[in-house]
N, C-alpha and C. Protein backbone atom coordinates (compact mmCIF):
# COMPACT_ATOMS: atom_id res chain seq x y z
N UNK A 1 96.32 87.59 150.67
CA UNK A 1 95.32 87.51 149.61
C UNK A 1 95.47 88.68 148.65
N UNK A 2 95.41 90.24 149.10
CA UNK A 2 95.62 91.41 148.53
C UNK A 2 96.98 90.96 147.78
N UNK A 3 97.70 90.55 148.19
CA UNK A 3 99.35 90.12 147.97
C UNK A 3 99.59 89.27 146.81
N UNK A 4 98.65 88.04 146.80
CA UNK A 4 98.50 87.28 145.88
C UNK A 4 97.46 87.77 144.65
N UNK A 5 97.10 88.84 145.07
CA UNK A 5 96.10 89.45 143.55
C UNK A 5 96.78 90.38 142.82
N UNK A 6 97.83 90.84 143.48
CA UNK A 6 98.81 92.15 142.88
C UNK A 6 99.54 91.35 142.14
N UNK A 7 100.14 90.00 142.72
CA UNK A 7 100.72 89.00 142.11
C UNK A 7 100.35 89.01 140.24
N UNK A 8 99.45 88.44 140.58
CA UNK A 8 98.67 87.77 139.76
C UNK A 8 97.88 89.03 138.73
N UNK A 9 97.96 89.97 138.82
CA UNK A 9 97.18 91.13 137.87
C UNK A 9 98.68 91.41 137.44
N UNK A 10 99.84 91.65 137.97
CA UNK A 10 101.13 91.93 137.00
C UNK A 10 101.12 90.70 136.68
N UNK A 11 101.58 89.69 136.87
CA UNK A 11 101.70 88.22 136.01
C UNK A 11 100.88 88.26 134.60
N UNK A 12 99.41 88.64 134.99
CA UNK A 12 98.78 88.65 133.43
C UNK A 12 98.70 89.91 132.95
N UNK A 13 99.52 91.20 133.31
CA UNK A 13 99.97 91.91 132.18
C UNK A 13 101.09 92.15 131.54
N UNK A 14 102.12 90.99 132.58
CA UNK A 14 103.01 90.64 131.82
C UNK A 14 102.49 89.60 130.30
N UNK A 15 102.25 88.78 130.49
CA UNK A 15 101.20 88.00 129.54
C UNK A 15 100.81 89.01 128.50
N UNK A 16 100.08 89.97 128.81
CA UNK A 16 99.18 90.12 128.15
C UNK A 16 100.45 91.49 127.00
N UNK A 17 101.64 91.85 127.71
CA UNK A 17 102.52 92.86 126.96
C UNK A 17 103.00 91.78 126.17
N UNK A 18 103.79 90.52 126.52
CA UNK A 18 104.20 89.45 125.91
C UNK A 18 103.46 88.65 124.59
N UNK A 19 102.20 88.68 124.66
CA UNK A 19 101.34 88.45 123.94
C UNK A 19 100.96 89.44 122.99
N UNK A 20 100.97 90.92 122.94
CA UNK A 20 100.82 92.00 122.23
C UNK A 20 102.27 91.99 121.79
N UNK A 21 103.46 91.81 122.07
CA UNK A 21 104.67 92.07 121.21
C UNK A 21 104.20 90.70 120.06
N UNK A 22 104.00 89.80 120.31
CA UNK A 22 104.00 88.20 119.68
C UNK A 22 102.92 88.84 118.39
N UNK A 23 102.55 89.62 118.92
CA UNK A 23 100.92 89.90 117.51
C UNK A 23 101.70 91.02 116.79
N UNK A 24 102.47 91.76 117.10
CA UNK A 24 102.93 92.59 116.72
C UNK A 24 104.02 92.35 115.54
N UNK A 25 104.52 91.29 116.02
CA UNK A 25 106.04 90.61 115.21
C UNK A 25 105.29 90.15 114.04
N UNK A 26 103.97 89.41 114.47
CA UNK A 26 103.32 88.53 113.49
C UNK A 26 102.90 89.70 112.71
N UNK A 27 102.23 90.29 113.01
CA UNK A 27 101.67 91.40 111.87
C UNK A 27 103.15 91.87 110.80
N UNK A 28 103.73 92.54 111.27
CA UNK A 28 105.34 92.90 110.95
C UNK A 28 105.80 91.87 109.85
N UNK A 29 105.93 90.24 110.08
CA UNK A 29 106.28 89.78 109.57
C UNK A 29 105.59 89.80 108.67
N UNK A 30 103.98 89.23 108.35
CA UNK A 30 102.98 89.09 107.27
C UNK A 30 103.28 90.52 106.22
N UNK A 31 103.15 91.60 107.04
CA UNK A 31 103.35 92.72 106.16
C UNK A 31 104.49 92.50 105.24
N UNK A 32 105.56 92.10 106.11
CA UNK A 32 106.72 92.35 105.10
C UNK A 32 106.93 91.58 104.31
N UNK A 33 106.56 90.18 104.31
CA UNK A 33 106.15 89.29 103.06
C UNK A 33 105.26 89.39 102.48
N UNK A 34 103.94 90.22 102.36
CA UNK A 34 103.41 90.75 101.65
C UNK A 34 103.70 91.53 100.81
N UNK A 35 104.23 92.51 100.99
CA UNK A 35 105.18 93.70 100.43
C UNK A 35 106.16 92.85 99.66
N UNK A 36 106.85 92.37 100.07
CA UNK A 36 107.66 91.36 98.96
C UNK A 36 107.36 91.06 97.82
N UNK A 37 106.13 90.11 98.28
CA UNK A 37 105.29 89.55 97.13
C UNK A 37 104.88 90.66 96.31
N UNK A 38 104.16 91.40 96.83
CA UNK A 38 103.91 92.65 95.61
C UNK A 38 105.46 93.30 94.91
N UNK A 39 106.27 93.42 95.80
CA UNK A 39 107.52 93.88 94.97
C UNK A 39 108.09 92.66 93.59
N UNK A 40 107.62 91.82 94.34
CA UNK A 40 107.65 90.14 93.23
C UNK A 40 107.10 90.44 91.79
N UNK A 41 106.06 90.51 92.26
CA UNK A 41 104.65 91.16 91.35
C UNK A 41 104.87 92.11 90.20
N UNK A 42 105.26 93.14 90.83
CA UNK A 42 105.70 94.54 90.13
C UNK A 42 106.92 94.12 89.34
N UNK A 43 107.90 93.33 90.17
CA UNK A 43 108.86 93.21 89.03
C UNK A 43 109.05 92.49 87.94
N UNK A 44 107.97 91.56 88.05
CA UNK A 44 107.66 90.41 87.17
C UNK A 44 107.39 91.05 85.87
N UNK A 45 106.00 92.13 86.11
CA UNK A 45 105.21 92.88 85.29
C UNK A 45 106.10 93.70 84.41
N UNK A 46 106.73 94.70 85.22
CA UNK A 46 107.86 95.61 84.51
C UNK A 46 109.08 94.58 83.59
N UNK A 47 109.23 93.17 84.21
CA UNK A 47 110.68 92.59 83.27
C UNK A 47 109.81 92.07 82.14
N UNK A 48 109.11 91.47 82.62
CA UNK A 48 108.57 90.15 81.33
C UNK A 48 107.36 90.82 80.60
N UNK A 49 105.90 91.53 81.19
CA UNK A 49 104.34 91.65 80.39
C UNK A 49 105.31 92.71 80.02
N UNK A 50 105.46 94.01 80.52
CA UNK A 50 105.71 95.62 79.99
C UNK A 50 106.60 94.76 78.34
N UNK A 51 107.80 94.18 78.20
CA UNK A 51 108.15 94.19 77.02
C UNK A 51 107.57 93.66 76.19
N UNK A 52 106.99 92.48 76.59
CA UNK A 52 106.16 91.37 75.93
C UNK A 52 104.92 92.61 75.40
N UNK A 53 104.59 93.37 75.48
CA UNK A 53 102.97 93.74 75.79
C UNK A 53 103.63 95.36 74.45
N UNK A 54 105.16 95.75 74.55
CA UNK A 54 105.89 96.47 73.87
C UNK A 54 105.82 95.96 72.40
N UNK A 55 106.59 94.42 72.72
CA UNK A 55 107.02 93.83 71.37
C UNK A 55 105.11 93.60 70.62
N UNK A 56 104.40 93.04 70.91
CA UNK A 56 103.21 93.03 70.73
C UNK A 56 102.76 94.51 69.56
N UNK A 57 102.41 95.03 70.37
CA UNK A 57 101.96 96.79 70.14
C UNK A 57 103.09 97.00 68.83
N UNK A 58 103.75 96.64 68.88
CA UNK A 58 105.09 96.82 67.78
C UNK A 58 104.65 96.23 66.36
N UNK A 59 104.64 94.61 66.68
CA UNK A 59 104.22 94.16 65.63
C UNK A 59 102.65 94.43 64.84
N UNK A 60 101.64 94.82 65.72
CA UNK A 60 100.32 95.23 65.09
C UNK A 60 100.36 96.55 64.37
N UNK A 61 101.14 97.37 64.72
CA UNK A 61 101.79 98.31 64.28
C UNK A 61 102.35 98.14 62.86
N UNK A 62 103.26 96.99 62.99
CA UNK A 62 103.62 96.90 61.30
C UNK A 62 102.64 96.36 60.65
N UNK A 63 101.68 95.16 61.36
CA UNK A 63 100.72 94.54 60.26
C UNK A 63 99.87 95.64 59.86
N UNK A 64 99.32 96.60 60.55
CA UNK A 64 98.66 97.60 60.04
C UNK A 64 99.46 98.39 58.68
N UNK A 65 100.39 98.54 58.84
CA UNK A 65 101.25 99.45 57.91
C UNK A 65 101.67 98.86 56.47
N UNK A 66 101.76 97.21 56.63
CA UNK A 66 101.70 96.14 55.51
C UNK A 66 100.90 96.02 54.86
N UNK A 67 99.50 96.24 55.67
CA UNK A 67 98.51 96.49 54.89
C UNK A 67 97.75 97.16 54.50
N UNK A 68 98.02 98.53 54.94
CA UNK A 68 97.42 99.90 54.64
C UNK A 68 98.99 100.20 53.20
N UNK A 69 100.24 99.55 52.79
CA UNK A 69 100.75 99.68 51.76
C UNK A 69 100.21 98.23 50.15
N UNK A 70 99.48 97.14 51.01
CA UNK A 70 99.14 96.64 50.27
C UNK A 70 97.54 97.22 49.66
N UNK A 71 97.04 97.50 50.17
CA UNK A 71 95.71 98.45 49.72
C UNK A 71 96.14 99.61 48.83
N UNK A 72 97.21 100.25 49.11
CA UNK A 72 97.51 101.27 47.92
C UNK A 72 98.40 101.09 46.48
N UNK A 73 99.04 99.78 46.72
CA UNK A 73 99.30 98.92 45.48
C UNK A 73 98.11 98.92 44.52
């Protein structure tokens, strides 16, 4: 009986180490596709809005200047 409980308390902490690596991987994994996605994110921002958001700022820049020379005509 003592024999069969020693059994059985390592059996479920084998389980229970087996089960903590399994949560562990899972966390690991989520993180690191998370992180991805934000690296996704970031690079999206820096290739495409940052110039887009450049060229923008650029052109209001000249309409201001077109028309701060048409006012002094």
């Amino acid at each position: 009986m003592i024999f069969n409980y020693i059994i059985s308390r390592r059996c479920l902490y084998e389980e229970i180490l087996k089960t903590k690596e399994l949560v562990q991987n899972i966390i690991y994994s989520l993180n690191v596709r998370f992180n991805n996605f934000l690296t996704n994110i970031f690079q999206f921002i820096k290739e495409l809005i940052l110039p887009a958001l450049i060229i923008l700022f650029l052109i209001l820049i000249l309409r201001l200047i077109s028309k701060k020379n048409k006012q002094t005509k």
